[in-house]
PDB file of N, CA and C in Angstrom:
ATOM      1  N   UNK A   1       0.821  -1.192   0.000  1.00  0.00           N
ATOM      2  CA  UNK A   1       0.000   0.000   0.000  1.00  0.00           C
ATOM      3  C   UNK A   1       0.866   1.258   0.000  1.00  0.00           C
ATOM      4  N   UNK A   2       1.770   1.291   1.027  1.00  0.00           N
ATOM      5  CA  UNK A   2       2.720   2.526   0.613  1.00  0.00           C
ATOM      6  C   UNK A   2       3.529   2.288  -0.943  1.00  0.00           C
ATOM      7  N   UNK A   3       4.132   1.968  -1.210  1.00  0.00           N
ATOM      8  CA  UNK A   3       4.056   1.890  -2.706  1.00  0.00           C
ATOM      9  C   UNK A   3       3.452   2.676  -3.600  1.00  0.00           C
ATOM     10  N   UNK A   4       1.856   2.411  -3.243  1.00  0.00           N
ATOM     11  CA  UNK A   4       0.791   2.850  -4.143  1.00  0.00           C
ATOM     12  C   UNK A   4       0.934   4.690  -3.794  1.00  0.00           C
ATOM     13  N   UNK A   5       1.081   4.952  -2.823  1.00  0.00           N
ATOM     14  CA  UNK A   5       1.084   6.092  -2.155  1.00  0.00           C
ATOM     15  C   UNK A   5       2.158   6.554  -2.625  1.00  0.00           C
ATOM     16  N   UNK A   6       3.365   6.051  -2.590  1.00  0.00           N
ATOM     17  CA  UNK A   6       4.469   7.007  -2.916  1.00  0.00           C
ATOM     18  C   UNK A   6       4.300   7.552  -4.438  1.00  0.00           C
ATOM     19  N   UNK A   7       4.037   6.289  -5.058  1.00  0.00           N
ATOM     20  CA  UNK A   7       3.644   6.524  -6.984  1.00  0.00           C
ATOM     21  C   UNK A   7       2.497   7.966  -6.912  1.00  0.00           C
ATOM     22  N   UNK A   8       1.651   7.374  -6.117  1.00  0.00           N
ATOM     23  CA  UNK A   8       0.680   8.840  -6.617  1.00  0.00           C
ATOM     24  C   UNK A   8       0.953   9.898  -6.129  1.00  0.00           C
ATOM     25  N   UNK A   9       1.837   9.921  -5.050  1.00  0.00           N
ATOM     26  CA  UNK A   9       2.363  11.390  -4.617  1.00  0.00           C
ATOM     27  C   UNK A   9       2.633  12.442  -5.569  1.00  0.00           C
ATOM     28  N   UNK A  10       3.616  11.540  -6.551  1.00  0.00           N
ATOM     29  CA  UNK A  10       3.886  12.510  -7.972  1.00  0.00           C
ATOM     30  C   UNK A  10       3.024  12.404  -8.761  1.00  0.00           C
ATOM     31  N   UNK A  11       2.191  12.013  -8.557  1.00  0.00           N
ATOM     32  CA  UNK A  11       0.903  13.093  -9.819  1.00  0.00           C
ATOM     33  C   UNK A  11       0.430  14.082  -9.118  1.00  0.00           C
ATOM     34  N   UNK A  12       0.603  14.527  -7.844  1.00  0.00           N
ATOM     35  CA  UNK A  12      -0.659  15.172  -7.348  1.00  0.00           C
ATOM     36  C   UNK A  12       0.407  17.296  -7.994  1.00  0.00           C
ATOM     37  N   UNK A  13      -0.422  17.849  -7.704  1.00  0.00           N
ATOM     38  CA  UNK A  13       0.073  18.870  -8.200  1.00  0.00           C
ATOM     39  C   UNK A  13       0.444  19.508  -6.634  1.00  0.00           C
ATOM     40  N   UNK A  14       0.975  20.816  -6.713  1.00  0.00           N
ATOM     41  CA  UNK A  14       1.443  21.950  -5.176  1.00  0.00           C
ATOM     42  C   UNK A  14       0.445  21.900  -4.600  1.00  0.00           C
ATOM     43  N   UNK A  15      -0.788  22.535  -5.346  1.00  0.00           N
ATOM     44  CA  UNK A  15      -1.722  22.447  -4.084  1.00  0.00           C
ATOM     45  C   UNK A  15      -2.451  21.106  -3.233  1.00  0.00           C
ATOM     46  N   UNK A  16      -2.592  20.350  -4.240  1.00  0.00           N
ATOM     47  CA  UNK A  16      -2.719  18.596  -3.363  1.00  0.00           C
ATOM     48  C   UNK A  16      -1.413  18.945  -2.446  1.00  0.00           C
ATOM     49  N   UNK A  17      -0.357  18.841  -2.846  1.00  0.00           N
ATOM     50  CA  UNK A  17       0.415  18.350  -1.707  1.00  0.00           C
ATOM     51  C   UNK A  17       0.592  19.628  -0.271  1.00  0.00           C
ATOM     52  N   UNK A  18       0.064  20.691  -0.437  1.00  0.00           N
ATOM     53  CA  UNK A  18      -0.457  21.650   0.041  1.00  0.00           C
ATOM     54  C   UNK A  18      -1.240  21.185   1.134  1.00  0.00           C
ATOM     55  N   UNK A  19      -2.339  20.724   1.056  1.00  0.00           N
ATOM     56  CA  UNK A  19      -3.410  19.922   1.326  1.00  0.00           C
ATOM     57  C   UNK A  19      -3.620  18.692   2.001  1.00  0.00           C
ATOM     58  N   UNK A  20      -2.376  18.622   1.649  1.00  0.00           N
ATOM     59  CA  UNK A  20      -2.367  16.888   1.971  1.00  0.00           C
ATOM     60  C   UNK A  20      -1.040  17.275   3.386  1.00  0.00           C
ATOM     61  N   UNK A  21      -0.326  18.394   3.330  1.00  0.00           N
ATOM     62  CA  UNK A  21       0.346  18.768   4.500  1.00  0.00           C
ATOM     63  C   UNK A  21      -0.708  19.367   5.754  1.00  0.00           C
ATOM     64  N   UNK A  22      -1.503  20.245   5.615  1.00  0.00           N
ATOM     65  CA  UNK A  22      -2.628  20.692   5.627  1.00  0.00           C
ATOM     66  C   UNK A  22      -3.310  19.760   7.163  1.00  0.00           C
ATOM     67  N   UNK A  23      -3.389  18.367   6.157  1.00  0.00           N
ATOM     68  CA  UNK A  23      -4.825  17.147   6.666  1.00  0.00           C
ATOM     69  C   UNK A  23      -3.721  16.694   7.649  1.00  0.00           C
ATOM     70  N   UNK A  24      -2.531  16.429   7.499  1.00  0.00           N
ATOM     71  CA  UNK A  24      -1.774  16.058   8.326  1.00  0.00           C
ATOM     72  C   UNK A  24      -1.535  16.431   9.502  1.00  0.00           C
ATOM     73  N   UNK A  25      -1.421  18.311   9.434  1.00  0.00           N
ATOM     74  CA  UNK A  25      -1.236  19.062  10.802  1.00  0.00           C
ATOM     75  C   UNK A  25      -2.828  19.294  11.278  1.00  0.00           C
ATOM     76  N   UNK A  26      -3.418  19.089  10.261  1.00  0.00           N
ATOM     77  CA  UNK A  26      -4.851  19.543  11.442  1.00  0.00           C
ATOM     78  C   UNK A  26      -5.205  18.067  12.414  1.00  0.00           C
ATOM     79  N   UNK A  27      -5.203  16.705  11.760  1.00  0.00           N
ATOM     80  CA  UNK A  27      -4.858  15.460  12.470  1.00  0.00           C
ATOM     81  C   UNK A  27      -4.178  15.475  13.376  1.00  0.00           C
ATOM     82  N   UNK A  28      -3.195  16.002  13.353  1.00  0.00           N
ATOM     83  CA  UNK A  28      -2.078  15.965  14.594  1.00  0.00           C
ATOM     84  C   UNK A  28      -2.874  16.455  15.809  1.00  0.00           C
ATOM     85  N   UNK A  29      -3.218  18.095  15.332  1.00  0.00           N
ATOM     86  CA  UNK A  29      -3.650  18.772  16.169  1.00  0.00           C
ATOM     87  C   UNK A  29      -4.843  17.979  16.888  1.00  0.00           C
ATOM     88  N   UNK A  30      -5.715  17.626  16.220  1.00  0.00           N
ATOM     89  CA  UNK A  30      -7.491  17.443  16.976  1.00  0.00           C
ATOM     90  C   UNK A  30      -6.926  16.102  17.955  1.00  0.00           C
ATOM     91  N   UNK A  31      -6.068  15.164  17.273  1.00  0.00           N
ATOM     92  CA  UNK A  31      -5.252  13.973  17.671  1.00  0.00           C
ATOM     93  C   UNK A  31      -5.121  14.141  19.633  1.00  0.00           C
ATOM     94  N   UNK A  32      -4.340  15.280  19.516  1.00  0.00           N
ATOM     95  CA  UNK A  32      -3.955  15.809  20.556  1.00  0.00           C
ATOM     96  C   UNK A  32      -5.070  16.592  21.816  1.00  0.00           C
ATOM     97  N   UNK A  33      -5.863  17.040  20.844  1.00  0.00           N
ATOM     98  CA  UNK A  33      -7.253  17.710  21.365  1.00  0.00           C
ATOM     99  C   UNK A  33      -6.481  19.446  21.984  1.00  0.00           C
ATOM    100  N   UNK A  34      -5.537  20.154  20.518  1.00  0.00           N
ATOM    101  CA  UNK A  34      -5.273  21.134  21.046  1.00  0.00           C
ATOM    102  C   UNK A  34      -6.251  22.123  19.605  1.00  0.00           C
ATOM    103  N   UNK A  35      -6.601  23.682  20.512  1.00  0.00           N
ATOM    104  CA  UNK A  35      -7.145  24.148  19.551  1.00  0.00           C
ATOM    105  C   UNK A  35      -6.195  24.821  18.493  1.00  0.00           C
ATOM    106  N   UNK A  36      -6.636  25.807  17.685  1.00  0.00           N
ATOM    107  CA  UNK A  36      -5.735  26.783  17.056  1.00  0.00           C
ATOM    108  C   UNK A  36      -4.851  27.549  17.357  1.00  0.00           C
ATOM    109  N   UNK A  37      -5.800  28.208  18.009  1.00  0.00           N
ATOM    110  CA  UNK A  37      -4.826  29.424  18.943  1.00  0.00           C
ATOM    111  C   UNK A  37      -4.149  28.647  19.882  1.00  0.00           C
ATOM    112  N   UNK A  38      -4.378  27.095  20.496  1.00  0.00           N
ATOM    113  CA  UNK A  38      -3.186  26.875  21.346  1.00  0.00           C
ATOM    114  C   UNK A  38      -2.031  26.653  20.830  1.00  0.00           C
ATOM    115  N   UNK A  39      -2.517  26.024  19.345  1.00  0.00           N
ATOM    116  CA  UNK A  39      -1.205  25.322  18.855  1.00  0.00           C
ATOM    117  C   UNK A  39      -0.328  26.596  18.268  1.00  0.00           C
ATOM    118  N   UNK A  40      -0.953  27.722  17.536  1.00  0.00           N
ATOM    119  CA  UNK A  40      -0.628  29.221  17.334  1.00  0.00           C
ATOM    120  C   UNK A  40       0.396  29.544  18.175  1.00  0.00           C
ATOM    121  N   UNK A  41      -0.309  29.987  20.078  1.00  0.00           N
ATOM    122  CA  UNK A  41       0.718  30.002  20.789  1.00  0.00           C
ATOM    123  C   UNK A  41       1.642  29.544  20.932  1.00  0.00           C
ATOM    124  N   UNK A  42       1.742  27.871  20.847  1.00  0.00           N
ATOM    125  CA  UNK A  42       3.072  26.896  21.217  1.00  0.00           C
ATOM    126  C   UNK A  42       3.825  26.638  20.000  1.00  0.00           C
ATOM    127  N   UNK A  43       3.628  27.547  18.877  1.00  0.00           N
ATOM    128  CA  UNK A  43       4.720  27.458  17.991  1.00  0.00           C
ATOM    129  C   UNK A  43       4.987  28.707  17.548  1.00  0.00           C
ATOM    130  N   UNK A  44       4.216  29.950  17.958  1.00  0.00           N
ATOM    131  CA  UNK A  44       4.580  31.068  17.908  1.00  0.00           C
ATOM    132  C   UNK A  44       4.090  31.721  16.781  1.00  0.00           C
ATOM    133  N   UNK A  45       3.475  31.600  16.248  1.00  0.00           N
ATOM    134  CA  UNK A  45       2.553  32.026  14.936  1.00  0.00           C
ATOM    135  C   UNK A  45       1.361  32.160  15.153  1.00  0.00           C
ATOM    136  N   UNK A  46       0.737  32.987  14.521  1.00  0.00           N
ATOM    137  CA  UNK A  46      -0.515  33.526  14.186  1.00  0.00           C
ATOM    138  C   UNK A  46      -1.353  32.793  14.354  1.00  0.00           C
ATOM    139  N   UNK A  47      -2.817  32.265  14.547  1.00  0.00           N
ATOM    140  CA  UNK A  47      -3.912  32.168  14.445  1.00  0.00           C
ATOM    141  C   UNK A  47      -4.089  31.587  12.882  1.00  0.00           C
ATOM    142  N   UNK A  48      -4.225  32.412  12.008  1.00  0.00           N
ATOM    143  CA  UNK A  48      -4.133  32.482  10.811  1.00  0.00           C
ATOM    144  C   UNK A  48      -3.628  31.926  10.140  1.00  0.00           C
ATOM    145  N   UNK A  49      -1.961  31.431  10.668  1.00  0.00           N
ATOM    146  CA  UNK A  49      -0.984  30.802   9.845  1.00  0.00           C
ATOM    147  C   UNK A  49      -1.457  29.343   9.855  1.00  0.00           C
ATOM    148  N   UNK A  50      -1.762  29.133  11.364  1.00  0.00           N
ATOM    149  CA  UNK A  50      -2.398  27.768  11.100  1.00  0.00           C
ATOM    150  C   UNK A  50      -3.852  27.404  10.639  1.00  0.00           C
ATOM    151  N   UNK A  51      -4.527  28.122  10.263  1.00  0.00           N
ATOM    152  CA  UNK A  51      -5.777  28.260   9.521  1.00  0.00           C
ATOM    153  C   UNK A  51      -5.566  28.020   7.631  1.00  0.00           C
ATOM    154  N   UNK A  52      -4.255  28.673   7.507  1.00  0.00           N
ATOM    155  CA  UNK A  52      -4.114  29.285   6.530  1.00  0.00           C
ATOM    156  C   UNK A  52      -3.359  27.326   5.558  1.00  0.00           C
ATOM    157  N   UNK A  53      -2.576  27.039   6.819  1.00  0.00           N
ATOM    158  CA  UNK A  53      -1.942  25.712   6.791  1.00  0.00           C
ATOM    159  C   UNK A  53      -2.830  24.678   6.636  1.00  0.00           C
ATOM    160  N   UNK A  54      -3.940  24.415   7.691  1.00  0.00           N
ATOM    161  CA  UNK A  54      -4.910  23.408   7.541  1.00  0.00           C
ATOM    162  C   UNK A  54      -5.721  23.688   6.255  1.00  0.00           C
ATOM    163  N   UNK A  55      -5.412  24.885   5.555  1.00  0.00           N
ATOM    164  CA  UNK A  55      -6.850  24.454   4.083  1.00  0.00           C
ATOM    165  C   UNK A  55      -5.656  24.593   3.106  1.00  0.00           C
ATOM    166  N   UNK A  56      -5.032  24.459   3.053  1.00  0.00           N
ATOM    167  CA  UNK A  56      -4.320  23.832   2.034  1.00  0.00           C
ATOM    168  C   UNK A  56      -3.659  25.098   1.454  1.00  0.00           C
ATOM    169  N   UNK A  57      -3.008  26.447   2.075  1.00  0.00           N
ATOM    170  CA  UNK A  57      -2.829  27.393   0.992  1.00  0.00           C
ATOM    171  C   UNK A  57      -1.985  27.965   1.354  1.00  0.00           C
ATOM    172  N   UNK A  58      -0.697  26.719   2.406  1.00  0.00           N
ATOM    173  CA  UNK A  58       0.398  27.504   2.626  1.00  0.00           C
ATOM    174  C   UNK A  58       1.240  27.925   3.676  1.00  0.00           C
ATOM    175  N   UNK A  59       2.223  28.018   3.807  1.00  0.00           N
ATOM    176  CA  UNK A  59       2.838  29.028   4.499  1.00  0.00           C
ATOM    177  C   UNK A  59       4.589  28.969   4.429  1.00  0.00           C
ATOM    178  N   UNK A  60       5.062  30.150   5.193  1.00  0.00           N
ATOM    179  CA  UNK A  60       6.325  29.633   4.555  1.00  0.00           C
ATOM    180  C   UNK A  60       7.043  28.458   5.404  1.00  0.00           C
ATOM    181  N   UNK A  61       8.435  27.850   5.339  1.00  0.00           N
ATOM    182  CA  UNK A  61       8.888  26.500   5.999  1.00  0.00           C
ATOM    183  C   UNK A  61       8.616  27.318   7.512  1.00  0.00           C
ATOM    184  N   UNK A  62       9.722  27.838   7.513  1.00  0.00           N
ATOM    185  CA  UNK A  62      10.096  28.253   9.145  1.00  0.00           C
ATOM    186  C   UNK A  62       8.656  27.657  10.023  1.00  0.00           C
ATOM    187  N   UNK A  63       7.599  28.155   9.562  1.00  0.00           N
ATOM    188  CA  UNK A  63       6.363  28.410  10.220  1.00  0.00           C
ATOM    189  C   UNK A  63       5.982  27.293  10.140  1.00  0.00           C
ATOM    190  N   UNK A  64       6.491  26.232   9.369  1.00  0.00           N
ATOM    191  CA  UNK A  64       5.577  24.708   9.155  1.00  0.00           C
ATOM    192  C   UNK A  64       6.642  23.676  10.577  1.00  0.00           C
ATOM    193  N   UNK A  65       8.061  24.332  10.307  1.00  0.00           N
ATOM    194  CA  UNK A  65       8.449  23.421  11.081  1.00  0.00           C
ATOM    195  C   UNK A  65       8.399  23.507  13.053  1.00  0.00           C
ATOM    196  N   UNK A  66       7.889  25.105  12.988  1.00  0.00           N
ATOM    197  CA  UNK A  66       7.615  25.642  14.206  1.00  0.00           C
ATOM    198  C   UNK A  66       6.191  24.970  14.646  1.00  0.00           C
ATOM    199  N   UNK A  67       5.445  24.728  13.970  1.00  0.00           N
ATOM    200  CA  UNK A  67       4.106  24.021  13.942  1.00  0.00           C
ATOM    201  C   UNK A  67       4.313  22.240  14.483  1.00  0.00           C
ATOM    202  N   UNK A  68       5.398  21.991  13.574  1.00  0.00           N
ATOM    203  CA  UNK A  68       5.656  20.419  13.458  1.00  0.00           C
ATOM    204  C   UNK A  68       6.514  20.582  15.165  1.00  0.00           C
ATOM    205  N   UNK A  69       7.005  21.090  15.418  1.00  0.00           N
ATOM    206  CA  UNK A  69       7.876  21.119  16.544  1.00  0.00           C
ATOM    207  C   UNK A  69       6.780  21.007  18.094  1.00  0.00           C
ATOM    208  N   UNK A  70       5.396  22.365  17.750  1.00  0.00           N
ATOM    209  CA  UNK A  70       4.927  22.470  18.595  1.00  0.00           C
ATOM    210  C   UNK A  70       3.747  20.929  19.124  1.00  0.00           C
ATOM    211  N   UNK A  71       3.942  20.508  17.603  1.00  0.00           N
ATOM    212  CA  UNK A  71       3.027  19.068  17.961  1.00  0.00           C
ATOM    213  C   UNK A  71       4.066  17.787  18.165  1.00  0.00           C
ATOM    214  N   UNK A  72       4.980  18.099  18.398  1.00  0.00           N
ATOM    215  CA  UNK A  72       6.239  16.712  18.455  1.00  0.00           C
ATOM    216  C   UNK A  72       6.240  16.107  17.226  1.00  0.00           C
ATOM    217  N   UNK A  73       5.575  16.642  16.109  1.00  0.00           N
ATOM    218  CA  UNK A  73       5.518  15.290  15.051  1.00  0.00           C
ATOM    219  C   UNK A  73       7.045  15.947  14.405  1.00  0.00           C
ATOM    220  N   UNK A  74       8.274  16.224  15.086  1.00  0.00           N
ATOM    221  CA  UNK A  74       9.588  16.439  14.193  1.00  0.00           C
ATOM    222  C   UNK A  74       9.964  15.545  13.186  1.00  0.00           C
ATOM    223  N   UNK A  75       9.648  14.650  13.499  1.00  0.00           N
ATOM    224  CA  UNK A  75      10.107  13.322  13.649  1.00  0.00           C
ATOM    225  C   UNK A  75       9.766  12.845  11.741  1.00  0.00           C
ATOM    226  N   UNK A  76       8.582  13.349  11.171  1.00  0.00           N
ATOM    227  CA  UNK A  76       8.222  13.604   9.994  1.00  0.00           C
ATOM    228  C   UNK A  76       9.267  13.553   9.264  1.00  0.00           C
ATOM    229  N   UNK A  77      10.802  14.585   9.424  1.00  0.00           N
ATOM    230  CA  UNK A  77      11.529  15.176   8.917  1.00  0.00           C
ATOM    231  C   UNK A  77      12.422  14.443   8.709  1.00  0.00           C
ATOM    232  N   UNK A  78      12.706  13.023   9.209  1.00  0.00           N
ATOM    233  CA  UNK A  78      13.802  12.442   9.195  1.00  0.00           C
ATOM    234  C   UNK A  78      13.910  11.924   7.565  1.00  0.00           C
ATOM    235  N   UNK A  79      12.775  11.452   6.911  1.00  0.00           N
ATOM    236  CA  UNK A  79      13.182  11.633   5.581  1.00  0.00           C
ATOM    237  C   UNK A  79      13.790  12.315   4.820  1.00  0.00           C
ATOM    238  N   UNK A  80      14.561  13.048   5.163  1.00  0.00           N
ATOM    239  CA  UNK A  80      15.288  14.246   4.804  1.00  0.00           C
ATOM    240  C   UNK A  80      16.499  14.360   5.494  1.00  0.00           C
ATOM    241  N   UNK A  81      17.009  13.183   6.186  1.00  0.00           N
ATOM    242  CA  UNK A  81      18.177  13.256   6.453  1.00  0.00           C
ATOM    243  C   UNK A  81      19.311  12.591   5.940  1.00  0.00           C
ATOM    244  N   UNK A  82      20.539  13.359   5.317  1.00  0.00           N
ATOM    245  CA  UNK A  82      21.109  13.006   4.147  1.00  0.00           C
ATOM    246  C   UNK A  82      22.207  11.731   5.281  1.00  0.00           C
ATOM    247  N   UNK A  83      22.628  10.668   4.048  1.00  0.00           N
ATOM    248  CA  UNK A  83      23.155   9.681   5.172  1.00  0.00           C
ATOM    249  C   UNK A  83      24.673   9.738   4.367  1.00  0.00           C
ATOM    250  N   UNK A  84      25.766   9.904   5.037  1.00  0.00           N
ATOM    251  CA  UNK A  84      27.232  10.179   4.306  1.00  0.00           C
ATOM    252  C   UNK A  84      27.132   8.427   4.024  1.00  0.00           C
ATOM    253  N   UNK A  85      27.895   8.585   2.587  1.00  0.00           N
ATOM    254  CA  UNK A  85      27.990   7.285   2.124  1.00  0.00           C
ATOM    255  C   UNK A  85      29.749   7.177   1.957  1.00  0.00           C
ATOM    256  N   UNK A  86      30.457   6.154   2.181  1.00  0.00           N
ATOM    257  CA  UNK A  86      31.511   5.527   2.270  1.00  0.00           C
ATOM    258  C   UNK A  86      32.022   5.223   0.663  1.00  0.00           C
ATOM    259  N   UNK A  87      32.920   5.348  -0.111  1.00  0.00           N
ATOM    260  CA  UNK A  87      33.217   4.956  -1.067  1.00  0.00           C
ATOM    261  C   UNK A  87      33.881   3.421  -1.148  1.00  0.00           C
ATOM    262  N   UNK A  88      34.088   2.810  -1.293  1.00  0.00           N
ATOM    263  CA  UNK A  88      34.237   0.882  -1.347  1.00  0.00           C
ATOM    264  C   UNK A  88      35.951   1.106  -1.215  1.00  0.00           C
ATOM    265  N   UNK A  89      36.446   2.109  -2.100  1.00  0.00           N
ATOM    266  CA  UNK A  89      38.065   2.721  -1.911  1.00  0.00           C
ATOM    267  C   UNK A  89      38.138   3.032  -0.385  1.00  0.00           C
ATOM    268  N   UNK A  90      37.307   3.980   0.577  1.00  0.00           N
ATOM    269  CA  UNK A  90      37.590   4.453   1.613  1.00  0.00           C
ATOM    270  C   UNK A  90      37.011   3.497   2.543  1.00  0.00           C
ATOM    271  N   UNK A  91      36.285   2.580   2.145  1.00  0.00           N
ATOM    272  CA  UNK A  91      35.727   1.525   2.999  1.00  0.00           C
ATOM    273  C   UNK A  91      37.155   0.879   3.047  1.00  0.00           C
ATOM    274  N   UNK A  92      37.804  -0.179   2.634  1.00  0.00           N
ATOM    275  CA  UNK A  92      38.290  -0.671   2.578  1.00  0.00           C
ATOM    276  C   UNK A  92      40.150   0.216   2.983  1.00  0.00           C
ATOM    277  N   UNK A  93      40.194   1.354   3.106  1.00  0.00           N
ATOM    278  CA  UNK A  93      41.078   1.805   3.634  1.00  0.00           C
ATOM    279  C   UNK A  93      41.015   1.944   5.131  1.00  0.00           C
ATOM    280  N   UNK A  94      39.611   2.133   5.529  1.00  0.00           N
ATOM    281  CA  UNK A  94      39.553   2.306   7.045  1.00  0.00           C
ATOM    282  C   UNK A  94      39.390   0.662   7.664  1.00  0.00           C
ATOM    283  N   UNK A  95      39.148  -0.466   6.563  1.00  0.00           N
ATOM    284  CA  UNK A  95      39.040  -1.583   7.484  1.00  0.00           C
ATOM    285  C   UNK A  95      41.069  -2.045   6.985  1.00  0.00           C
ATOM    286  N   UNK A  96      41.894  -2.044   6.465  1.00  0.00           N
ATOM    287  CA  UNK A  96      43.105  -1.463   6.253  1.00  0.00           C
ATOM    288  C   UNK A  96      44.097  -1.006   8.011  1.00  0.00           C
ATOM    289  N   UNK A  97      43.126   0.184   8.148  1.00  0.00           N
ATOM    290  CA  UNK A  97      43.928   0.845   9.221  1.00  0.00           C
ATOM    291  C   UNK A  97      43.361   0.444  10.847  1.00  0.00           C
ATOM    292  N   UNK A  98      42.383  -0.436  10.606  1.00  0.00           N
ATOM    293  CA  UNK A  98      41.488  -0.629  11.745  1.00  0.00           C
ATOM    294  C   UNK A  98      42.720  -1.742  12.618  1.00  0.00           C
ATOM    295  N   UNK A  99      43.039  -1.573  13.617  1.00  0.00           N
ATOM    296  CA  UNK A  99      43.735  -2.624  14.884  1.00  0.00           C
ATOM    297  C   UNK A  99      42.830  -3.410  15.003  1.00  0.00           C
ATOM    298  N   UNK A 100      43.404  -4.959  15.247  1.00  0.00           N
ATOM    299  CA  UNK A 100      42.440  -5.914  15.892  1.00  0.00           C
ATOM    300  C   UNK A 100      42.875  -6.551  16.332  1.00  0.00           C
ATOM    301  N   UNK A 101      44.273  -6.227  17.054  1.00  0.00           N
ATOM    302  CA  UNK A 101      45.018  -6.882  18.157  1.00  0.00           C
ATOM    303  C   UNK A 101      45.894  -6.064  18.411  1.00  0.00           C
ATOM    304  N   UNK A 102      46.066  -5.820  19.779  1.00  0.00           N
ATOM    305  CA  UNK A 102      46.999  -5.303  20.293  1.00  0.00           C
ATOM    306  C   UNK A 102      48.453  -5.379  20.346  1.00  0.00           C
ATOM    307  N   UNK A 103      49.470  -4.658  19.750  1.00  0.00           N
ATOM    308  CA  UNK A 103      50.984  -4.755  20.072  1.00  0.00           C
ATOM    309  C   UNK A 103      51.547  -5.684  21.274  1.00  0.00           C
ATOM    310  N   UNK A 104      51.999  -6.215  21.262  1.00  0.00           N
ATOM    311  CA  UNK A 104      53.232  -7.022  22.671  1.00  0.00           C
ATOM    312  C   UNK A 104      54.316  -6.218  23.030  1.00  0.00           C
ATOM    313  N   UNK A 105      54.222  -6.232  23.855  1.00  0.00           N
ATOM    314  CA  UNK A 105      55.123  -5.620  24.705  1.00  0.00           C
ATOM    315  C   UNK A 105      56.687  -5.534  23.921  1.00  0.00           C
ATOM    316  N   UNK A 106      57.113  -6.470  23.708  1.00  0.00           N
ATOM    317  CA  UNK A 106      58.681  -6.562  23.164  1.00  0.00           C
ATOM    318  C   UNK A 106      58.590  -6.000  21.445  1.00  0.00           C
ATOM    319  N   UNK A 107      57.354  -5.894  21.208  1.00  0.00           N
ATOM    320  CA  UNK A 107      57.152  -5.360  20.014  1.00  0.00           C
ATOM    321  C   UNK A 107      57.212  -3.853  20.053  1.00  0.00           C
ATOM    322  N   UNK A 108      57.481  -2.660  20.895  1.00  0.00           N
ATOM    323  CA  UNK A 108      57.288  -1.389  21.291  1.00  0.00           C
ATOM    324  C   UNK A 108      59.237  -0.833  21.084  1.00  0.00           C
ATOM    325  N   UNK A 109      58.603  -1.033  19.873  1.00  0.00           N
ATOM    326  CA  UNK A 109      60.338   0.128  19.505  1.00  0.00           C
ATOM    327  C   UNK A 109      59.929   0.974  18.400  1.00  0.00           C
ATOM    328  N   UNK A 110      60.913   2.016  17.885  1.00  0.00           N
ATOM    329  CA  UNK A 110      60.171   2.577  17.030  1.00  0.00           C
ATOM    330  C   UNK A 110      60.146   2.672  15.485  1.00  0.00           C
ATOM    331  N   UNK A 111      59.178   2.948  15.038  1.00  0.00           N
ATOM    332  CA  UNK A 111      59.017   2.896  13.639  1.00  0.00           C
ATOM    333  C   UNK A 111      60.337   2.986  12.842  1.00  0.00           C
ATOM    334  N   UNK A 112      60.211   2.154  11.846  1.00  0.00           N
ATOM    335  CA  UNK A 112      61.322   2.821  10.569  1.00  0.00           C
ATOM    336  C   UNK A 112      60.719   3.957   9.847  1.00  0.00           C
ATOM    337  N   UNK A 113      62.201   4.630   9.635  1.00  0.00           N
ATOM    338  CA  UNK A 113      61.335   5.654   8.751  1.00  0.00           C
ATOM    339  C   UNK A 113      61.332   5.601   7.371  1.00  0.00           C
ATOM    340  N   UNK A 114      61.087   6.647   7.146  1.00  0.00           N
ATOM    341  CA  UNK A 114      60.341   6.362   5.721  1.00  0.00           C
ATOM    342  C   UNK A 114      61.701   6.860   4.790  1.00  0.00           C
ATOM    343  N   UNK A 115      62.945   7.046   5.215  1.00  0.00           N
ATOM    344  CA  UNK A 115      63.762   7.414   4.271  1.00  0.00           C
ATOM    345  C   UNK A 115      64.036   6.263   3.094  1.00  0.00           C
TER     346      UNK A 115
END
């Protein structure tokens, strides 16, 4: 079923997905059983902004994620967190330099150098 959901995500146009952010924060909210103006107050915005959010017509980020913050749903956002990827060259250099046994004692003199 998600599948099906992700495919139709991209047909929908700005304002569906407008809308569909919208159905999400007003859910959260009633979820919770907070009103407008509370949730307004506890994220610091207008009345309006979240009026303006629940019908589908907007607002700018700052104000969406101050919203998302004031309902705990942050958590939304993690799709959006970029993950550093390892190259198979640098993989294999750090398992290379990795110890997996400790030196002996009579083994503790020092390096040759590199001349």
């Amino acid at each position: 079923m998600m599948d099906n959901f992700n495919k139709s995500i991209y047909i929908l146009n700005n304002k569906a997905i407008l809308m569909l952010l919208g159905k999400f924060v007003k859910s959260k909210r009633l979820e919770q059983n907070i009103t407008q103006q509370n949730l307004a107050i506890a994220a610091g915005v207008n009345r309006s902004t979240i009026v303006q959010i629940e019908k589908g017509d907007g607002a700018n980020l700052l104000s969406f994620v101050q919203i998302l913050r004031a309902l705990n749903a942050l958590d939304v956002l993690n799709v959006f967190e970029v993950e550093q990827k390892i190259s198979p060259i640098q993989l294999a250099k750090m398992k290379y330099y990795n110890k997996e046994r400790a030196s002996s004692a009579n083994m503790l003199e020092e390096p040759p150098s590199n001349w």
